[in-house]
N, C-alpha and C. Protein backbone atom coordinates (compact mmCIF):
# COMPACT_ATOMS: atom_id res chain seq x y z
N UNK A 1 122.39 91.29 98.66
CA UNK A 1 122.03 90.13 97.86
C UNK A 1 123.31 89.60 97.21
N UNK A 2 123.54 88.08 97.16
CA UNK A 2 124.53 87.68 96.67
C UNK A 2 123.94 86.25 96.17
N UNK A 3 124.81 86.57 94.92
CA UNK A 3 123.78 85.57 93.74
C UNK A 3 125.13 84.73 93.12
N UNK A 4 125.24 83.66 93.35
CA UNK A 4 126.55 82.65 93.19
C UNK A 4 125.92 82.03 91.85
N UNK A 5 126.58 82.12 90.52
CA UNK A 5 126.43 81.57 89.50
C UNK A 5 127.13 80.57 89.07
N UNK A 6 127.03 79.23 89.04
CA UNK A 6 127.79 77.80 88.70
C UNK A 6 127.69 77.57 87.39
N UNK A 7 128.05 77.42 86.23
CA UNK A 7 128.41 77.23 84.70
C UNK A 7 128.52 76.01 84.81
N UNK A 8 127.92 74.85 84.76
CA UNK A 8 128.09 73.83 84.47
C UNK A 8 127.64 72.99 83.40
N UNK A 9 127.56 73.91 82.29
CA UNK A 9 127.23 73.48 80.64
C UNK A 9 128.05 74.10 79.65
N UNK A 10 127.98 73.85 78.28
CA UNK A 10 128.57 74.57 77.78
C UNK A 10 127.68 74.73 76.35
N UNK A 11 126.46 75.00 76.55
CA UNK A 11 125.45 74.95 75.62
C UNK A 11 125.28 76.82 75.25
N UNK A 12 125.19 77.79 76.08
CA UNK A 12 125.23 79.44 76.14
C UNK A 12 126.07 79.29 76.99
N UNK A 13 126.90 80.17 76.33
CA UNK A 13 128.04 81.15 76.82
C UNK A 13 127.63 81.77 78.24
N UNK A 14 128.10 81.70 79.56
CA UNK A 14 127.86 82.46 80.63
C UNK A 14 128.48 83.73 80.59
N UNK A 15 127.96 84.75 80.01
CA UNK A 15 128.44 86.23 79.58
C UNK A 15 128.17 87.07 80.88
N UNK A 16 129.18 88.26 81.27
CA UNK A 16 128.78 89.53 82.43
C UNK A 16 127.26 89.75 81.70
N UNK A 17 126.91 89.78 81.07
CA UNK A 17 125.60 90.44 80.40
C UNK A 17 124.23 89.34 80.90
N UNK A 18 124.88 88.37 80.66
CA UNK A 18 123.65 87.26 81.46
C UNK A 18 123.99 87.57 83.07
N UNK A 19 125.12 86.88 83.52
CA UNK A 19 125.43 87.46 85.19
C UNK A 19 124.57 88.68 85.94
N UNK A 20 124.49 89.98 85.23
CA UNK A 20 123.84 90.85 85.18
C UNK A 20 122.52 90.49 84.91
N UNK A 21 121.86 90.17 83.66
CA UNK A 21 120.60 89.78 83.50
C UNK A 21 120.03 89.03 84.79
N UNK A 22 120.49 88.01 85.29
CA UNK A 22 120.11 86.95 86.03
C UNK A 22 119.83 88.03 87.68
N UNK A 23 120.72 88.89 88.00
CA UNK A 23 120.85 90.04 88.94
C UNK A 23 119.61 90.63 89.27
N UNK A 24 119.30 91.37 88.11
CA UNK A 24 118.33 91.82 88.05
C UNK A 24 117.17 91.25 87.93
N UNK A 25 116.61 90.53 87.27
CA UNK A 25 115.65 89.49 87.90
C UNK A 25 115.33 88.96 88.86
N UNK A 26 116.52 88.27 90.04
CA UNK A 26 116.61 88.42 91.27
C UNK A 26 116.07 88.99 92.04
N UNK A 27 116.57 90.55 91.86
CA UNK A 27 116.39 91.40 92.64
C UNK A 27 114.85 92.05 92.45
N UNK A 28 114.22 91.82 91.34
CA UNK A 28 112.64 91.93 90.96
C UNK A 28 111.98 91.40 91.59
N UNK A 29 112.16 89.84 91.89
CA UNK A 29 111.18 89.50 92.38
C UNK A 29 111.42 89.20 94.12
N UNK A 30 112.55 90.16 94.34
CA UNK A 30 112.24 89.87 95.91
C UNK A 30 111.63 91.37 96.15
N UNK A 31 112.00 92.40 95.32
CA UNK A 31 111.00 93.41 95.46
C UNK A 31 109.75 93.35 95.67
N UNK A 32 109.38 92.73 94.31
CA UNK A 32 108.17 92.44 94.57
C UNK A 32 107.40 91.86 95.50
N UNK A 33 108.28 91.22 95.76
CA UNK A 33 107.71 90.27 97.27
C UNK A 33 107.57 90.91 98.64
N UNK A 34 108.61 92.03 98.15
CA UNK A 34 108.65 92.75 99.64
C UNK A 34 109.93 92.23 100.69
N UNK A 35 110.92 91.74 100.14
CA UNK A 35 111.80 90.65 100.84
C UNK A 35 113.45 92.04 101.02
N UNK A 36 113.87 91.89 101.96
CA UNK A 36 115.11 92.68 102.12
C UNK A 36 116.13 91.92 101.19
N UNK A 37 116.85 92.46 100.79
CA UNK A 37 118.27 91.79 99.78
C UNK A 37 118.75 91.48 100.81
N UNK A 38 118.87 90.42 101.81
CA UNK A 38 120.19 90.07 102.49
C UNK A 38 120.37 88.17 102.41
N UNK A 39 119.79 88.05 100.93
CA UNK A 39 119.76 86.62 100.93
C UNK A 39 121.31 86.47 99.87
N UNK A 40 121.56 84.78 100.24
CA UNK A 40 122.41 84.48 98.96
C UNK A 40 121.57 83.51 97.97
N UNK A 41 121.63 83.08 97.20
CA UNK A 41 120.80 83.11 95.72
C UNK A 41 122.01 81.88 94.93
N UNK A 42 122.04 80.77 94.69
CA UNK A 42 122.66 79.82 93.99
C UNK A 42 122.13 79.21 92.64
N UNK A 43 122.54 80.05 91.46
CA UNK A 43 122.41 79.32 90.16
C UNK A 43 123.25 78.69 89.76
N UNK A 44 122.51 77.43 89.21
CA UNK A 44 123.56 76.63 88.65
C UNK A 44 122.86 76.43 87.46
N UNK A 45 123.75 76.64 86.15
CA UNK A 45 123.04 76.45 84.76
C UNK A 45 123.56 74.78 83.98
N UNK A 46 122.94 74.65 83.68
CA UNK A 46 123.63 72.81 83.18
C UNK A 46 122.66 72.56 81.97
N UNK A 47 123.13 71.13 81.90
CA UNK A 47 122.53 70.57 80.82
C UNK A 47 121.46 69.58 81.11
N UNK A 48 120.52 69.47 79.82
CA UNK A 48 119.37 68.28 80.12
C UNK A 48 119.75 66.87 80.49
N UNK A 49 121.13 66.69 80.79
CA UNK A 49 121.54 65.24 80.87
C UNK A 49 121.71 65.23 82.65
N UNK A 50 121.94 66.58 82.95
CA UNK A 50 122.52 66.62 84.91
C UNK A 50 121.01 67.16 85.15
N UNK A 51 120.10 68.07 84.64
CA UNK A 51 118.85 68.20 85.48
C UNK A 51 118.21 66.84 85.31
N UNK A 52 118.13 66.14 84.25
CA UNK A 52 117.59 64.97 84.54
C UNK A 52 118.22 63.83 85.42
N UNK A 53 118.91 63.67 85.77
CA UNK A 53 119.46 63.15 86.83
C UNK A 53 118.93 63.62 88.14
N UNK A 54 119.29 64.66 88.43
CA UNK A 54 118.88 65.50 89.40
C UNK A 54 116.97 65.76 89.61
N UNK A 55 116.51 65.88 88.67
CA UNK A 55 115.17 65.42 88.49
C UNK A 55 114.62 63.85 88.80
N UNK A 56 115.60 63.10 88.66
CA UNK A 56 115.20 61.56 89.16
C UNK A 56 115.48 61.52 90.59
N UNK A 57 116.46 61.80 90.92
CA UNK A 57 116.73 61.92 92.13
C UNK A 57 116.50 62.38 93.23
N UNK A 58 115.96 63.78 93.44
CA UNK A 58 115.19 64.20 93.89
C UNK A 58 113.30 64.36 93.92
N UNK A 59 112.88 64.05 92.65
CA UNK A 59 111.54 64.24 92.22
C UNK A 59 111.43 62.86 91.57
N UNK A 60 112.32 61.85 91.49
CA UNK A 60 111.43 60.50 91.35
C UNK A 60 110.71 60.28 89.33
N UNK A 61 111.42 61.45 88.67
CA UNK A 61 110.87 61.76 87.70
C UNK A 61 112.16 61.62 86.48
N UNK A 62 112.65 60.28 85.61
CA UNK A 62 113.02 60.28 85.18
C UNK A 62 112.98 60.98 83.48
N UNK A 63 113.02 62.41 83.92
CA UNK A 63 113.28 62.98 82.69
C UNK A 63 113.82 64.63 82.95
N UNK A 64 114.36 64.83 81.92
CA UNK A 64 114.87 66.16 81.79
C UNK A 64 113.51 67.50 82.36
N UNK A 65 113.62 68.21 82.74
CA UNK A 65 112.90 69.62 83.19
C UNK A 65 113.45 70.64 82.87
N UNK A 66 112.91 71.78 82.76
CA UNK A 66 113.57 73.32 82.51
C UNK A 66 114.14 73.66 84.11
N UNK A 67 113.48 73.99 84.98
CA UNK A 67 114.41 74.34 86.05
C UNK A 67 113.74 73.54 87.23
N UNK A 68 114.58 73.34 88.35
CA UNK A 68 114.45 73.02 90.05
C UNK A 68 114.92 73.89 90.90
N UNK A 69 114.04 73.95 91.70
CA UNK A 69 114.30 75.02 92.85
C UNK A 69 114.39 73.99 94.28
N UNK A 70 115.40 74.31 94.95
CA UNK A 70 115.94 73.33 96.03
C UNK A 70 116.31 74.86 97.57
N UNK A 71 114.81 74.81 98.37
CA UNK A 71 114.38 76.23 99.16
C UNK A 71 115.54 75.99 100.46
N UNK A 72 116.24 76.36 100.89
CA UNK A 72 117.01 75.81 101.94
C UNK A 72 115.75 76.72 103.47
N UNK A 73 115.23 77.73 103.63
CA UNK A 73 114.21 78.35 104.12
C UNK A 73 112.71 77.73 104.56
N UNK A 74 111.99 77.71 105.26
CA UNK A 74 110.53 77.40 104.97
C UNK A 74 109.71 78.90 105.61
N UNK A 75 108.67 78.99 104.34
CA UNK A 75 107.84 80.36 104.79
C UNK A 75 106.65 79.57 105.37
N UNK A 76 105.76 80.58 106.45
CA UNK A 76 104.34 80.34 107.04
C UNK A 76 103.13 81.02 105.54
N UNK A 77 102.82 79.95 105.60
CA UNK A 77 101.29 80.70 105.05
C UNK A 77 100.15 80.90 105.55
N UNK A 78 99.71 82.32 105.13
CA UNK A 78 98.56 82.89 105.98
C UNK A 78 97.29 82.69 105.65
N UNK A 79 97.20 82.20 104.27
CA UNK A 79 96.19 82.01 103.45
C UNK A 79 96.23 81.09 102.12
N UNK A 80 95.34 80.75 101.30
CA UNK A 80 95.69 80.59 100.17
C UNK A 80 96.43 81.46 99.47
N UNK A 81 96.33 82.55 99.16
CA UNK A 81 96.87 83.25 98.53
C UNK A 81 97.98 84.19 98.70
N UNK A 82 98.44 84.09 100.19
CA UNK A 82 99.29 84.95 100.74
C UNK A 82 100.32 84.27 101.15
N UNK A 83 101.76 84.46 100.93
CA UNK A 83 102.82 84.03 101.89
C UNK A 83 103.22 84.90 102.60
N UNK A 84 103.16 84.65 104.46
CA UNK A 84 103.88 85.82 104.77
C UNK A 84 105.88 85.28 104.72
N UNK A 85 106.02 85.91 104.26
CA UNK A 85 107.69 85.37 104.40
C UNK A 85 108.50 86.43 106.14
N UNK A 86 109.04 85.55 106.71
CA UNK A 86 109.50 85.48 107.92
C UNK A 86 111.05 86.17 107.67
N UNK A 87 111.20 86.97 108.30
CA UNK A 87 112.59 88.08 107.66
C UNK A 87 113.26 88.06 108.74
N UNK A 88 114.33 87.92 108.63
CA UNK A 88 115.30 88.11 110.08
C UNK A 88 116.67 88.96 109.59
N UNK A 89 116.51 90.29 110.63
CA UNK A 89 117.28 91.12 110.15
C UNK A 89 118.70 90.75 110.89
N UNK A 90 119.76 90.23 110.31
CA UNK A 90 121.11 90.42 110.43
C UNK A 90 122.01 91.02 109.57
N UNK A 91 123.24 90.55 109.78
CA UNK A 91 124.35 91.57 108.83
C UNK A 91 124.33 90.80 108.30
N UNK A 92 124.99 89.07 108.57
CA UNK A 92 124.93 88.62 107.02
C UNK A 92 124.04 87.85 106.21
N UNK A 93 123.96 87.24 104.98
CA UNK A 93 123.72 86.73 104.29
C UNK A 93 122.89 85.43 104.69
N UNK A 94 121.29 84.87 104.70
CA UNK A 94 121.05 84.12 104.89
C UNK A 94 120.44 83.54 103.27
N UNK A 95 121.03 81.85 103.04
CA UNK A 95 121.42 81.39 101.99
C UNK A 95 119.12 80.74 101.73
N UNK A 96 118.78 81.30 100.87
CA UNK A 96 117.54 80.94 100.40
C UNK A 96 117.47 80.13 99.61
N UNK A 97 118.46 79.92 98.81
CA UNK A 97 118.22 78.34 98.16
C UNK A 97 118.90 78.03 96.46
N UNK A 98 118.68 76.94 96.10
CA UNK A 98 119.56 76.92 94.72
C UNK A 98 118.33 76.72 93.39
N UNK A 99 118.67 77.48 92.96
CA UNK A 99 117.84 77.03 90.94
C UNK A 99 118.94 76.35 90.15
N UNK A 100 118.36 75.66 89.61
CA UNK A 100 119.26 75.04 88.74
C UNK A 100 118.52 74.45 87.12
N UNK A 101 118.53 75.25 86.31
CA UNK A 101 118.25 76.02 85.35
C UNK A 101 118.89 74.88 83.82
N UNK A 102 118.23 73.94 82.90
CA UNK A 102 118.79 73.63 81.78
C UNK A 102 118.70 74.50 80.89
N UNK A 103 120.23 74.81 80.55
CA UNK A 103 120.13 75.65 79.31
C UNK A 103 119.50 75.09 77.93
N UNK A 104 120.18 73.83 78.13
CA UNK A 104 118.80 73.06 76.75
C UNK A 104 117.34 73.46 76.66
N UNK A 105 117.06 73.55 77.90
CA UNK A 105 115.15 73.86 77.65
C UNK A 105 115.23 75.21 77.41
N UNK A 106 115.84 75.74 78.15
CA UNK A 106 116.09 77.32 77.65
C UNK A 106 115.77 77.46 76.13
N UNK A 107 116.82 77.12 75.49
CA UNK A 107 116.50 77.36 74.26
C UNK A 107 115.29 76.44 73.27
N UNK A 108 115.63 75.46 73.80
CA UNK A 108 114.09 74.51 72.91
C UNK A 108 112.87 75.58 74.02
N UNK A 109 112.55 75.62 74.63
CA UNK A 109 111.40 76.28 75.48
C UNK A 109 110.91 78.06 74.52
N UNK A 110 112.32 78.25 74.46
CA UNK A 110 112.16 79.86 73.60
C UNK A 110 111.84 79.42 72.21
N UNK A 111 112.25 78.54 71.37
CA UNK A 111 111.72 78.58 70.03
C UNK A 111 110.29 77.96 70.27
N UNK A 112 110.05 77.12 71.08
CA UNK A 112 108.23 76.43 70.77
C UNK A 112 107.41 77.64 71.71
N UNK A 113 108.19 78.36 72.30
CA UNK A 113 106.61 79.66 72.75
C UNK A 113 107.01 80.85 71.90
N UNK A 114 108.03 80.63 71.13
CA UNK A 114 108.22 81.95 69.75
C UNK A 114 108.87 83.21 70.69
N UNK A 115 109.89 82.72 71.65
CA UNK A 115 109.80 84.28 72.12
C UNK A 115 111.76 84.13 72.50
N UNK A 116 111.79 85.11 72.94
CA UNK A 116 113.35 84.96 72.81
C UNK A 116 114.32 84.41 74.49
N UNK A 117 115.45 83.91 73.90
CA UNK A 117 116.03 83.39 75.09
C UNK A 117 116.06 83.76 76.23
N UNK A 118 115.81 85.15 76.06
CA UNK A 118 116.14 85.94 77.90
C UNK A 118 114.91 86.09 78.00
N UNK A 119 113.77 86.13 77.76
CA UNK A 119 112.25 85.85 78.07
C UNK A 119 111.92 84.84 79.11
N UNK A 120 112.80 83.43 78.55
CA UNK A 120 112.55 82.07 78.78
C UNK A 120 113.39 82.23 79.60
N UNK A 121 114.66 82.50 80.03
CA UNK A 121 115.51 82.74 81.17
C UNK A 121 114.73 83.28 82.36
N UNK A 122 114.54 84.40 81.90
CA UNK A 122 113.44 85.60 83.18
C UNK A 122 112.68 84.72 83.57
N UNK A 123 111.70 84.14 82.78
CA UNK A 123 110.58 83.27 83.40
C UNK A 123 111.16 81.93 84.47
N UNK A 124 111.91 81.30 84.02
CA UNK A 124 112.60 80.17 84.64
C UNK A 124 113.02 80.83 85.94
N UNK A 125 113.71 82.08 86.22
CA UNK A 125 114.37 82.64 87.02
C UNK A 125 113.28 82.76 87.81
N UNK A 126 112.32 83.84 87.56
CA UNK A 126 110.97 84.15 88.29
C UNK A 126 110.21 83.19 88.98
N UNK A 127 109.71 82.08 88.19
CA UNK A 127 109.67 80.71 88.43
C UNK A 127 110.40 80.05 89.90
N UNK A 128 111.72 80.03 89.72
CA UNK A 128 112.08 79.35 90.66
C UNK A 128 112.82 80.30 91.63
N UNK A 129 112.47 81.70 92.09
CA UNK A 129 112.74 82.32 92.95
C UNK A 129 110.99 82.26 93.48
N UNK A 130 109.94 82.00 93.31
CA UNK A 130 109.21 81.92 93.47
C UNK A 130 108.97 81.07 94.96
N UNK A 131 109.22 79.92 93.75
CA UNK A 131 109.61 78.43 94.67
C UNK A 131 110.35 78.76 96.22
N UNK A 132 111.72 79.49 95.73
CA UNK A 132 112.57 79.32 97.01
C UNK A 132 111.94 80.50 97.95
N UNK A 133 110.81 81.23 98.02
CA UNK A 133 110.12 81.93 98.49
C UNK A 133 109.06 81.50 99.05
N UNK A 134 108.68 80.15 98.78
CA UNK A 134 107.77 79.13 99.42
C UNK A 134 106.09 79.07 98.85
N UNK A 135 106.03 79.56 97.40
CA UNK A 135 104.93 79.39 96.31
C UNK A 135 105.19 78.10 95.91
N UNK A 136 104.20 77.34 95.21
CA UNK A 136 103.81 76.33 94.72
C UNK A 136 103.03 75.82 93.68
N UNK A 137 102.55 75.36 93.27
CA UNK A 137 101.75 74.89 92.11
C UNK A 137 101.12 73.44 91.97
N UNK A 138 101.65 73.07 93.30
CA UNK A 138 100.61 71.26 92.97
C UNK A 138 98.99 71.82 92.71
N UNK A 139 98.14 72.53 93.62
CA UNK A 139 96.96 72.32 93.67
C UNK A 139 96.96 74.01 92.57
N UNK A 140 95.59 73.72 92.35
CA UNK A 140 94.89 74.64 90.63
C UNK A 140 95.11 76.21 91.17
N UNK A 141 94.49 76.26 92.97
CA UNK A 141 94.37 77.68 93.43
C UNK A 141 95.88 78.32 93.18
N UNK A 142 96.79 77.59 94.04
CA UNK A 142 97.99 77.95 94.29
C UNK A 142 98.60 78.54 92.73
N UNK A 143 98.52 77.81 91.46
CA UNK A 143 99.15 77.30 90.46
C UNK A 143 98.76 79.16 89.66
N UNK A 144 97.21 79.01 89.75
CA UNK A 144 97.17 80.36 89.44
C UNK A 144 97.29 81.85 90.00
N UNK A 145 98.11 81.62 91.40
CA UNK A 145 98.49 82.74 92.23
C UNK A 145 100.46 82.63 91.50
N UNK A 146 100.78 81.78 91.55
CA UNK A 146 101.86 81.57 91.24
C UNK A 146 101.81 82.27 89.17
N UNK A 147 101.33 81.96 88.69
CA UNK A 147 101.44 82.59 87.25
C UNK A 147 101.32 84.08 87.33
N UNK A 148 100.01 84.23 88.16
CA UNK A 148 100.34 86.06 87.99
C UNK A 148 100.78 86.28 88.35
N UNK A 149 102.00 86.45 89.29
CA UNK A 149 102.96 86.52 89.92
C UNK A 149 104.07 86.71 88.85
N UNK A 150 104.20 85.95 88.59
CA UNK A 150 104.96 85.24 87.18
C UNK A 150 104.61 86.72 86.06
N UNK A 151 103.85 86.39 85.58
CA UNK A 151 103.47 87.80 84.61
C UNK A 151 103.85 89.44 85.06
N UNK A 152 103.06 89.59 86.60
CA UNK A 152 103.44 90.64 86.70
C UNK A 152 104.95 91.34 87.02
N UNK A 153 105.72 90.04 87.45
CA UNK A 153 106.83 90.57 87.61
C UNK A 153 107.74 91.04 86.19
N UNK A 154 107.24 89.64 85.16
CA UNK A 154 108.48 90.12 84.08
C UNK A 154 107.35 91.12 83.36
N UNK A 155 106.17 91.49 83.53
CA UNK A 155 105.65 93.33 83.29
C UNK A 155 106.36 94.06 83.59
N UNK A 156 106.88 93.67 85.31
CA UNK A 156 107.51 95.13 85.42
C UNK A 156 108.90 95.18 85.00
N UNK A 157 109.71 93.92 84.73
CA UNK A 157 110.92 94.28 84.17
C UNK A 157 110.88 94.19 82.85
N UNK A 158 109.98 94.42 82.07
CA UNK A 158 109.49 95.38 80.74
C UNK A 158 110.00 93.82 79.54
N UNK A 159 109.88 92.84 80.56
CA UNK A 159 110.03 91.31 79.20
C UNK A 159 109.02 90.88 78.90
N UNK A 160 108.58 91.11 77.55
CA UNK A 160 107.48 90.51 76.91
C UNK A 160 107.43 89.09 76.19
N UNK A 161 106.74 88.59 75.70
CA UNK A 161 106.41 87.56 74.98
C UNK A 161 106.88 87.53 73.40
């Protein structure tokens, strides 16, 4: 697994301790998924002024968002509720896709749900590794396969509310 981190804000400090944080989360939810580590993984952290841009531009939606997930991959689905994800074993690195993460909502997002910054990080992260795994949320079924998902993963990496 190789997880390329882009700093393109200067709102939180990009610390080894977040680098790490962000790692491990990663690597949770492809566990969980059942996915081999041989993906590369592109965060880019910025501000509410470039996701909203990037939010117009791509999604037609002139306003700021907490994160976008941009899947370079497409998975088959077997069901409503199931993705099978399609694995191809080589040596190197096949690139699954970019998050790109406002640290602004980060922190406005952690004070209005009362919970702390790396909570709201994990979730965003979880969130949009989700995405680049080929989950969704337009329709109600999908939306609530996608939350527990969401829950149980940052259960198991012991981040609460």
């Amino acid at each position: 697994m190789n997880v390329l981190i882009d700093n393109r804000q200067n709102i939180i400090e990009i610390k080894p301790e977040i680098e790490s944080f962000v790692n491990k989360v990663i690597k949770a939810v492809l566990e969980f998924e059942n996915c081999n580590d041989n993906y590369e993984i592109s965060i880019s952290f910025v501000d509410n002024e470039e996701i909203k841009d990037l939010n117009k531009q791509y999604r037609n939606i002139d306003a700021p968002t907490d994160v976008l997930s941009f899947p370079m991959l497409e998975f088959n689905k077997k069901s409503n509720d199931e993705t099978i994800v399609k694995e191809v074993f080589i040596d190197e690195e096949i690139p699954l896709g970019d998050i790109v993460i406002s640290t602004e909502k980060v922190i406005e997002q952690a004070k209005e749900y009362g919970h702390g910054q790396d909570r709201e990080l994990a979730f965003l992260l979880v969130h949009g590794m989700l995405h680049l795994l080929g989950y969704d949320h337009i329709q109600e079924s999908d939306e609530i396969i996608m939350r527990k998902k969401q829950e149980e993963i940052l259960e198991l990496l012991n981040i609460k509310r």
